[in-house]
PDB file of N, CA and C in Angstrom:
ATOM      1  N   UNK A   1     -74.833 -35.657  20.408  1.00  0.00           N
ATOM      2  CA  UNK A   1     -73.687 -36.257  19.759  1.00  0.00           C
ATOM      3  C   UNK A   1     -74.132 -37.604  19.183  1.00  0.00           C
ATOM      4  N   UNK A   2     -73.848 -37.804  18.161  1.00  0.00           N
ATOM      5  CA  UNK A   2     -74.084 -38.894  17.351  1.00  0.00           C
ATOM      6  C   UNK A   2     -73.223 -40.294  17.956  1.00  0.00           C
ATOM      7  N   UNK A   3     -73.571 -41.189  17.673  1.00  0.00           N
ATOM      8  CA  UNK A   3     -72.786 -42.595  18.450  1.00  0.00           C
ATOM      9  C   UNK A   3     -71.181 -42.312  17.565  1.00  0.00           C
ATOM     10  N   UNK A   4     -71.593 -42.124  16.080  1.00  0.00           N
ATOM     11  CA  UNK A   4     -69.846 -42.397  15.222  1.00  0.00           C
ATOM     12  C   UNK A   4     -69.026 -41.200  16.170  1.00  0.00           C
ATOM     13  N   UNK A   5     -69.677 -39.971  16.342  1.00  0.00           N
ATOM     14  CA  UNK A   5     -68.889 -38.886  16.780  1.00  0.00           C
ATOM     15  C   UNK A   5     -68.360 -39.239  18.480  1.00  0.00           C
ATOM     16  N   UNK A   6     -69.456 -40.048  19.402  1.00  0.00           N
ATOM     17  CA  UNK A   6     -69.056 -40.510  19.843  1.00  0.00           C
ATOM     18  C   UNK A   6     -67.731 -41.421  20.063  1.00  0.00           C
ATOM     19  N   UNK A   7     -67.843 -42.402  19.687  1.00  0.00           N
ATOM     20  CA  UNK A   7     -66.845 -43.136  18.985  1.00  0.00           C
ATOM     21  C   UNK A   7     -65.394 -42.349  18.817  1.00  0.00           C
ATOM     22  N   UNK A   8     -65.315 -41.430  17.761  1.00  0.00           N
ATOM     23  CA  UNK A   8     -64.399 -40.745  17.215  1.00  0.00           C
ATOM     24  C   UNK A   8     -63.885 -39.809  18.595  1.00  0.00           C
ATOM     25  N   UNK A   9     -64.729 -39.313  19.127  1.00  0.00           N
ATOM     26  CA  UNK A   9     -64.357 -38.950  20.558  1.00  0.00           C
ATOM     27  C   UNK A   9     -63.081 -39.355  21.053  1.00  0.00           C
ATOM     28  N   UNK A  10     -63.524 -40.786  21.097  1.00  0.00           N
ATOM     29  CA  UNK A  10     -63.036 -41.986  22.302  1.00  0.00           C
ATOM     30  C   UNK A  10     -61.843 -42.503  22.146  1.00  0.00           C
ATOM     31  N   UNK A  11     -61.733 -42.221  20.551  1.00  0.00           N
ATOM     32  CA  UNK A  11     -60.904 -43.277  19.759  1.00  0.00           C
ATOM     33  C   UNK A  11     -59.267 -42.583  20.146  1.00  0.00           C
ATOM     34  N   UNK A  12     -59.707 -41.484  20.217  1.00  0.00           N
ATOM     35  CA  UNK A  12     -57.906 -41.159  20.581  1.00  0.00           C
ATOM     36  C   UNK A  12     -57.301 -41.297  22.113  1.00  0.00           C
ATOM     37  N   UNK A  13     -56.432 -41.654  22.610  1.00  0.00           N
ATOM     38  CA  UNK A  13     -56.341 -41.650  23.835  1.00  0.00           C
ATOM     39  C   UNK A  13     -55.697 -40.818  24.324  1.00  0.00           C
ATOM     40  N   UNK A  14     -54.744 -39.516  23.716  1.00  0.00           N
ATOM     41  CA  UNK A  14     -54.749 -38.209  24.063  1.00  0.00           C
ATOM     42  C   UNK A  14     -56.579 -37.889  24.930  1.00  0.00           C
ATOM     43  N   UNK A  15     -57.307 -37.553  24.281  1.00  0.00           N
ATOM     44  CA  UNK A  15     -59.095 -37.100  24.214  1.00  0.00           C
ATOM     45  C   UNK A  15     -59.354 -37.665  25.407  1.00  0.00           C
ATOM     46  N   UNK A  16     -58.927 -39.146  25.903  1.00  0.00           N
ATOM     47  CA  UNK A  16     -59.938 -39.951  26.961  1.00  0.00           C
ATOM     48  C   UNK A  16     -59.014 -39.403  28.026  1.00  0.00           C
ATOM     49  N   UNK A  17     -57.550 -39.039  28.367  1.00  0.00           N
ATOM     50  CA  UNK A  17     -57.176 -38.477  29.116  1.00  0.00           C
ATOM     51  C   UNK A  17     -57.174 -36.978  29.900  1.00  0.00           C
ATOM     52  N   UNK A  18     -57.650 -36.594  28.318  1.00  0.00           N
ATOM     53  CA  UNK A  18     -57.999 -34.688  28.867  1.00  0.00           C
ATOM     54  C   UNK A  18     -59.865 -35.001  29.002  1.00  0.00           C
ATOM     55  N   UNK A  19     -60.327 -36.198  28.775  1.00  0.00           N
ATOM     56  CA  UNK A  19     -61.442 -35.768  29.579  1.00  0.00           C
ATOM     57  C   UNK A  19     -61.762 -36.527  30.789  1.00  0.00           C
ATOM     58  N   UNK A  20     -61.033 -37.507  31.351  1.00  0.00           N
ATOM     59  CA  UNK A  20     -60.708 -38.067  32.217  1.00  0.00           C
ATOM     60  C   UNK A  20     -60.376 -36.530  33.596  1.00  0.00           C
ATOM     61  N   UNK A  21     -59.169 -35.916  33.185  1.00  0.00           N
ATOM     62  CA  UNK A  21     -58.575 -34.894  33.448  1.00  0.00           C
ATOM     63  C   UNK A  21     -59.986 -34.011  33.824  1.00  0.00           C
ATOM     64  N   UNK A  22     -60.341 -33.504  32.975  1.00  0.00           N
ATOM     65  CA  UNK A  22     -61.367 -32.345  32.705  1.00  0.00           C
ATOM     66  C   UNK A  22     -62.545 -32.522  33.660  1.00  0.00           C
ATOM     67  N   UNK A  23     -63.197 -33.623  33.624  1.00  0.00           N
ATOM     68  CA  UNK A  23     -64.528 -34.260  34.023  1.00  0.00           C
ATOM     69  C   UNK A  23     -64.344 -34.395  35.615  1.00  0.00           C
ATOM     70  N   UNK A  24     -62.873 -34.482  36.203  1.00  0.00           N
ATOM     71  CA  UNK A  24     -62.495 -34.237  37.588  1.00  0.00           C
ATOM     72  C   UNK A  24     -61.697 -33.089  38.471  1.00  0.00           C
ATOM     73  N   UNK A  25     -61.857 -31.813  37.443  1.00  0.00           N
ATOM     74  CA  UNK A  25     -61.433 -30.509  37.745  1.00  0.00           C
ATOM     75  C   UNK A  25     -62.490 -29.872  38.283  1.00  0.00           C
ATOM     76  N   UNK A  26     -62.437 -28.981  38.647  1.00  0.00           N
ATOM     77  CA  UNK A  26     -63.325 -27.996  39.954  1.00  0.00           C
ATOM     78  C   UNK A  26     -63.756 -26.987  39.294  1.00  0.00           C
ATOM     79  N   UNK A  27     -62.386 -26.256  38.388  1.00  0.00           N
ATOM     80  CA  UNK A  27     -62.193 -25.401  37.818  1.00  0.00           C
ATOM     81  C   UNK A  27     -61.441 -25.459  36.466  1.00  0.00           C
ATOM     82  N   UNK A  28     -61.398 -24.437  35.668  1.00  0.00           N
ATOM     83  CA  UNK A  28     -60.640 -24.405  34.165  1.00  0.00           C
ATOM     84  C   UNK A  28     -58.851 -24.941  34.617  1.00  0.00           C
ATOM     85  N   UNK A  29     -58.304 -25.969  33.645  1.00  0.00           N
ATOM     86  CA  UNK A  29     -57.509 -26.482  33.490  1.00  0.00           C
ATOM     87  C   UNK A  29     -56.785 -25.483  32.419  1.00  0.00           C
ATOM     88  N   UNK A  30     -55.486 -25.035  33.037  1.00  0.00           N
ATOM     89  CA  UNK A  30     -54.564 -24.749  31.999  1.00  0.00           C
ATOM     90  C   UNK A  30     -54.074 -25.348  30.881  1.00  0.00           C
ATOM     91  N   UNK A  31     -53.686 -25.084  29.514  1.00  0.00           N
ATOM     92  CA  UNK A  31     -53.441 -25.964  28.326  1.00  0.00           C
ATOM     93  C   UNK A  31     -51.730 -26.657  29.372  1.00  0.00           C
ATOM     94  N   UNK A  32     -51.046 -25.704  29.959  1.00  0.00           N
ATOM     95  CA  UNK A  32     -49.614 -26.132  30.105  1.00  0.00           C
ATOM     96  C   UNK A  32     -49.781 -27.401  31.123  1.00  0.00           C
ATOM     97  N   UNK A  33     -50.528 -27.209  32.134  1.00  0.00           N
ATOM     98  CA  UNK A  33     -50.840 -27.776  33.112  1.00  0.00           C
ATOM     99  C   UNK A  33     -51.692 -29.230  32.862  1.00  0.00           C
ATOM    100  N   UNK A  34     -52.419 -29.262  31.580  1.00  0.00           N
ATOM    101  CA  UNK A  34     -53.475 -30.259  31.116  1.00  0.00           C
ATOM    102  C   UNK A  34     -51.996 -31.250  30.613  1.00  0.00           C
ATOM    103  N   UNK A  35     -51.107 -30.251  29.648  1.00  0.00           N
ATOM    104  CA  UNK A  35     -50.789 -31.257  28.908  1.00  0.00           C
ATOM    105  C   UNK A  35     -49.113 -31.836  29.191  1.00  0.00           C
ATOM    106  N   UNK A  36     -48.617 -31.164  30.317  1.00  0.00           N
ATOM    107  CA  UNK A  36     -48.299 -31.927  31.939  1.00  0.00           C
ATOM    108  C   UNK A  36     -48.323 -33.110  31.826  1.00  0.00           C
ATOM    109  N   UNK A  37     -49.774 -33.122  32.306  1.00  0.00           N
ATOM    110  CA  UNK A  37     -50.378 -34.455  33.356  1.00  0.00           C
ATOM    111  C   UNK A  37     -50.502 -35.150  32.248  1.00  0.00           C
ATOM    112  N   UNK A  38     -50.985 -35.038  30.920  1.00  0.00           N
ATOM    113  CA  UNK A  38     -51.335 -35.989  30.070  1.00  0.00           C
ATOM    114  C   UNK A  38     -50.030 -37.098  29.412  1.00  0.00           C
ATOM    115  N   UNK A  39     -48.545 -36.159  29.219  1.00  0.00           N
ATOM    116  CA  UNK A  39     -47.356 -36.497  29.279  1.00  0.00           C
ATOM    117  C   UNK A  39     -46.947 -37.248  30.187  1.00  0.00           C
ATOM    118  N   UNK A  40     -46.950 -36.824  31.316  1.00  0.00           N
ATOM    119  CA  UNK A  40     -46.648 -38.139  32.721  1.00  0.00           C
ATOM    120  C   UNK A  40     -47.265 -38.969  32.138  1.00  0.00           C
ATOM    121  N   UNK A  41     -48.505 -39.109  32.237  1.00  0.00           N
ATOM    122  CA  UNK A  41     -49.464 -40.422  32.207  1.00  0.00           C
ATOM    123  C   UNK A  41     -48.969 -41.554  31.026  1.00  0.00           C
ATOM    124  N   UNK A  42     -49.046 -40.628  29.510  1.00  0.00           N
ATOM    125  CA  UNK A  42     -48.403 -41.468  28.341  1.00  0.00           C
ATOM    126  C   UNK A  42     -46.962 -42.020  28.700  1.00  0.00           C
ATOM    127  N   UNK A  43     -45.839 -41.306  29.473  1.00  0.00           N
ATOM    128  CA  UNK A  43     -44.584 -42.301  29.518  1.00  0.00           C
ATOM    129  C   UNK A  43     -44.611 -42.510  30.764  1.00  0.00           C
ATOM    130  N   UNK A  44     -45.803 -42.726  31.605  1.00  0.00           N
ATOM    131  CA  UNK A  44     -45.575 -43.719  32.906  1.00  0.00           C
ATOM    132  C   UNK A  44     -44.321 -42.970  33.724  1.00  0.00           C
ATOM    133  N   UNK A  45     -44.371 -41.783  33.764  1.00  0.00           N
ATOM    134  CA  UNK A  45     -43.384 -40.816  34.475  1.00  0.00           C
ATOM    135  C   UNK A  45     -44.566 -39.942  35.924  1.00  0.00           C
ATOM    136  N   UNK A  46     -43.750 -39.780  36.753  1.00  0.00           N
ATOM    137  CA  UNK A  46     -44.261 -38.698  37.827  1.00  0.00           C
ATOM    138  C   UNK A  46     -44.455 -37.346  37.034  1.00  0.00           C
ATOM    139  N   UNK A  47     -43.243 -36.563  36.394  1.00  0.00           N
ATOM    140  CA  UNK A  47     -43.351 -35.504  35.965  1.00  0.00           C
ATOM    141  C   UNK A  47     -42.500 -35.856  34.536  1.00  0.00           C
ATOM    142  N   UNK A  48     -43.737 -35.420  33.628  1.00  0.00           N
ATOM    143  CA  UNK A  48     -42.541 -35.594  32.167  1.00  0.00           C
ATOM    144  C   UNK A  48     -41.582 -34.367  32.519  1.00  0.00           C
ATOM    145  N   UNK A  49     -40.932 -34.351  31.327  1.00  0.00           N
ATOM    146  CA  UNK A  49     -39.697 -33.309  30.611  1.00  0.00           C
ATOM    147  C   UNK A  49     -40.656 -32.324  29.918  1.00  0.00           C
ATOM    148  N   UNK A  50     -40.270 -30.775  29.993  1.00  0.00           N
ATOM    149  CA  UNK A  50     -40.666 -29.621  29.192  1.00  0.00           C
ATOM    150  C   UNK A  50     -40.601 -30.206  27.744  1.00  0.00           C
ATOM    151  N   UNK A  51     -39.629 -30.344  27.178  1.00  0.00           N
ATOM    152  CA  UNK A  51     -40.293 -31.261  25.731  1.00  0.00           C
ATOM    153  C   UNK A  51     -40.877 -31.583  25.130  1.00  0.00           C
ATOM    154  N   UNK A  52     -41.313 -32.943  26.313  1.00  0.00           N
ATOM    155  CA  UNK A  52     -42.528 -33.711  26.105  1.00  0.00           C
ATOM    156  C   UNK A  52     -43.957 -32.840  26.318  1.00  0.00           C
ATOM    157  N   UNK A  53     -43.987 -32.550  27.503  1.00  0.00           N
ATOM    158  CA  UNK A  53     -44.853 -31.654  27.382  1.00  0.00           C
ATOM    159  C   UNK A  53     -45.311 -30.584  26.574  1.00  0.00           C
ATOM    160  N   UNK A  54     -44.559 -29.675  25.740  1.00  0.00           N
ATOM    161  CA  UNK A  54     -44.690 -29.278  24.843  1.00  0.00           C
ATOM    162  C   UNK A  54     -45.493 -29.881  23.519  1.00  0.00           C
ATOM    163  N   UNK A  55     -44.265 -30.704  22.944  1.00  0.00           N
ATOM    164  CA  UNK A  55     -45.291 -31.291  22.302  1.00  0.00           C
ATOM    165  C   UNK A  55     -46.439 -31.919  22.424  1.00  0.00           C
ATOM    166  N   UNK A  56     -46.591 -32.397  23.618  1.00  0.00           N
ATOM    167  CA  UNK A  56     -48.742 -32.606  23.879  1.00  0.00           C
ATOM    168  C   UNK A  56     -49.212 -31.567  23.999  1.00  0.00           C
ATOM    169  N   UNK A  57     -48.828 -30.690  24.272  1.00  0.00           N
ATOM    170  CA  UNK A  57     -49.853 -29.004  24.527  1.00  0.00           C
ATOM    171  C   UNK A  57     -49.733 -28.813  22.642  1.00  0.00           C
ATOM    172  N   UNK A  58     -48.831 -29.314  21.753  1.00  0.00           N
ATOM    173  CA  UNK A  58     -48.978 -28.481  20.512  1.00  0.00           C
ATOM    174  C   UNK A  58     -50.119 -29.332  19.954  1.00  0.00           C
ATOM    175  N   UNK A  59     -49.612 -30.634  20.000  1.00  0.00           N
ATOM    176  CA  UNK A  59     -50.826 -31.680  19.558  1.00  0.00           C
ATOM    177  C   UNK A  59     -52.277 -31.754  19.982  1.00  0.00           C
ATOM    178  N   UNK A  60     -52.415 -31.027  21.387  1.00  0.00           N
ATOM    179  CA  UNK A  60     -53.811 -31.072  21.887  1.00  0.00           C
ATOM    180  C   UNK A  60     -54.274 -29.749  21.421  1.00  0.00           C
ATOM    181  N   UNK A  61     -53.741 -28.665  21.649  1.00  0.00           N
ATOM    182  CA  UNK A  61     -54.009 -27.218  20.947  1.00  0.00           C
ATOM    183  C   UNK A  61     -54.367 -27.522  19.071  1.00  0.00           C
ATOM    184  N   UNK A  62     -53.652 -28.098  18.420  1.00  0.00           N
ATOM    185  CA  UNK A  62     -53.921 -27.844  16.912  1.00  0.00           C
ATOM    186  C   UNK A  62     -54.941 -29.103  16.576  1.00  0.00           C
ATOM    187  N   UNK A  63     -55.426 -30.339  17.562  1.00  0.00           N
ATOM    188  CA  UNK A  63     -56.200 -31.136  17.232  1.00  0.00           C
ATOM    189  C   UNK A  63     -56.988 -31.826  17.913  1.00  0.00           C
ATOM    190  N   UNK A  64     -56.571 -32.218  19.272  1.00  0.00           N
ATOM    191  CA  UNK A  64     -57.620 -32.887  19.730  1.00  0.00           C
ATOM    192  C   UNK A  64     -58.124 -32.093  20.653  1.00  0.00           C
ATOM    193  N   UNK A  65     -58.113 -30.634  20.902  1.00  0.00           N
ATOM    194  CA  UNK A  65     -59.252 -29.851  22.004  1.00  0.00           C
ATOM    195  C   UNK A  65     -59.691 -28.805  21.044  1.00  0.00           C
ATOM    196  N   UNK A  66     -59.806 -28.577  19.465  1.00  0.00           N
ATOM    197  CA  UNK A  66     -60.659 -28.384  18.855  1.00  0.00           C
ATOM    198  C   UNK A  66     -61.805 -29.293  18.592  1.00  0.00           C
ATOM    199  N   UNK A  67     -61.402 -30.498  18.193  1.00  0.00           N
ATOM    200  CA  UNK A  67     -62.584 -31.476  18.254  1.00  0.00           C
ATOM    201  C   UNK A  67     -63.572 -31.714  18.798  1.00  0.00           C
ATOM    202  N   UNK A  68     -62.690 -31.442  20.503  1.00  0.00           N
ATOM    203  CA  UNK A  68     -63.675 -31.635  21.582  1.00  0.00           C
ATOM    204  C   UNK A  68     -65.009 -30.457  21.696  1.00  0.00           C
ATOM    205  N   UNK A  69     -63.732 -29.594  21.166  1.00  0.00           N
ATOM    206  CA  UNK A  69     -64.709 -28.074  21.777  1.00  0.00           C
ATOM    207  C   UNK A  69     -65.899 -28.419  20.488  1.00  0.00           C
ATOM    208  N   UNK A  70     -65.364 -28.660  19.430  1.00  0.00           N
ATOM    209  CA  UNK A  70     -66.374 -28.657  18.317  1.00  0.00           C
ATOM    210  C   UNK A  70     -67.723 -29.974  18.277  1.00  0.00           C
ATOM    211  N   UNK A  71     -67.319 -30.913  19.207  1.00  0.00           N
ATOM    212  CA  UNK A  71     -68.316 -32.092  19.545  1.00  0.00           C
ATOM    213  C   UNK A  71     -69.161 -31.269  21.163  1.00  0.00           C
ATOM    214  N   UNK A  72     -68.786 -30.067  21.289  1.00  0.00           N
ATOM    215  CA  UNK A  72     -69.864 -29.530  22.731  1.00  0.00           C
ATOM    216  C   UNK A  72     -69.063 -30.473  24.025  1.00  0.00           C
ATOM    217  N   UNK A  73     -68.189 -31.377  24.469  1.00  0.00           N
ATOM    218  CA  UNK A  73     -67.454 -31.741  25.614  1.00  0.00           C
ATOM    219  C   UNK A  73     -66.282 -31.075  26.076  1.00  0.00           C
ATOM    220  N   UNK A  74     -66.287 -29.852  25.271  1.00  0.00           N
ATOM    221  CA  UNK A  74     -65.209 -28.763  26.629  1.00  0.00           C
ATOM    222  C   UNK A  74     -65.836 -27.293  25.625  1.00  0.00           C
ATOM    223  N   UNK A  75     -65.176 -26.469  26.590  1.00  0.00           N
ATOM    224  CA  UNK A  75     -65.151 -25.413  26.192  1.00  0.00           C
ATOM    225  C   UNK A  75     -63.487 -24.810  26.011  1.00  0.00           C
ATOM    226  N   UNK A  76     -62.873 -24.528  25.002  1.00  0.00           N
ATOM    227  CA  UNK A  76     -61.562 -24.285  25.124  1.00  0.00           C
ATOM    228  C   UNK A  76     -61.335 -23.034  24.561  1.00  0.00           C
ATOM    229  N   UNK A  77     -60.513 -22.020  25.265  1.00  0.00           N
ATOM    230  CA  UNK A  77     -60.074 -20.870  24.598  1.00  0.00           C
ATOM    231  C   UNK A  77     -58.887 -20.610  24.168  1.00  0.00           C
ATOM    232  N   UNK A  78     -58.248 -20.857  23.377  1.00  0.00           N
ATOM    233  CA  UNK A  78     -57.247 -21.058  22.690  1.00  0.00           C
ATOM    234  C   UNK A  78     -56.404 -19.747  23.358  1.00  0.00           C
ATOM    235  N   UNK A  79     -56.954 -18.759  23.150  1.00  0.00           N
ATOM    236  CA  UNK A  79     -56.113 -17.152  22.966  1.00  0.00           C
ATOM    237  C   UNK A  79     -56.314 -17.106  25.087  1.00  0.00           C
ATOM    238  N   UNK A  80     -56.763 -17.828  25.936  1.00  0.00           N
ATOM    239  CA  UNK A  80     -56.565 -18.190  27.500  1.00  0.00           C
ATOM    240  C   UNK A  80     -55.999 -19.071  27.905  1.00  0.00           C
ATOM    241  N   UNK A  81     -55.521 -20.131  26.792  1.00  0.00           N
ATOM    242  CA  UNK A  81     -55.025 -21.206  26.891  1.00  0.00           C
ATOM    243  C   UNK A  81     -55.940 -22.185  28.538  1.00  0.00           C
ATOM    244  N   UNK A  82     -56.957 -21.606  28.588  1.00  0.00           N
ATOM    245  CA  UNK A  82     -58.141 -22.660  29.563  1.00  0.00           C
ATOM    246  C   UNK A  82     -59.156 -23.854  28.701  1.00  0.00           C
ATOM    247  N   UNK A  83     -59.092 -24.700  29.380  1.00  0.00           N
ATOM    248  CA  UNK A  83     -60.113 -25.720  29.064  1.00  0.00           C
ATOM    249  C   UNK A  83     -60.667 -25.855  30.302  1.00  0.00           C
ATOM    250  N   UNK A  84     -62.499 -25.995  29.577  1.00  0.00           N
ATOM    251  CA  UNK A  84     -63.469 -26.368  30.524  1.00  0.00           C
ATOM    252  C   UNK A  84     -64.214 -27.620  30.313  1.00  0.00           C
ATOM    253  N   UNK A  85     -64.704 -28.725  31.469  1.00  0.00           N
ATOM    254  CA  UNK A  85     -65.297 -29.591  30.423  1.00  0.00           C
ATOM    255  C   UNK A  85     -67.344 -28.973  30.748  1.00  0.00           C
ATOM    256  N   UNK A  86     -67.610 -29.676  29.998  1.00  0.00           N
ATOM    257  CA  UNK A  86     -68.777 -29.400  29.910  1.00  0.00           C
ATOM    258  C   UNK A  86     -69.815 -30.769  29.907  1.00  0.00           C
ATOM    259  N   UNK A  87     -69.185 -31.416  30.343  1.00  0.00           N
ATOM    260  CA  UNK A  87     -70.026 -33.011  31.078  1.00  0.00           C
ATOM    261  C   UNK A  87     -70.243 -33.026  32.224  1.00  0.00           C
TER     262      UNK A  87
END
């Protein structure tokens, strides 16, 4: 990975949370379950709202866990809705 791609990585903070997330899983993380925890975290909640959550699973599905998968730091299967990291 190049330092800019690096960088570009980093730069979103959706990305630093699902690999925060990812990098301390055992096993494959569900998209529903990833983007959960990533919702709590952004409004400082225990458990967001289905909603909210939703929309981070649409936003991480159509952009930032292609990226990842496409920079080699997860492996994601869209049509399993699993993410793996690969760090």
């Amino acid at each position: 990975m190049t330092e800019n791609e690096y960088h570009e990585l980093l730069m979103a903070e959706p990305r630093r949370m699902a690999l925060n997330i990812l990098t301390n899983a055992t096993t494959p993380v569900d998209l529903k379950d990833l983007s959960a925890t990533i919702a709590a975290r952004e409004n400082d909640v225990e458990v967001a709202d289905e909603e909210t959550a939703e929309r981070v699973a649409c936003h991480l599905h159509h952009s930032h866990l292609p990226k990842m998968a496409d920079l080699g730091v997860i492996d994601y299967n869209p049509d399993a809705s699993r993410i793996e990291s690969c760090l």
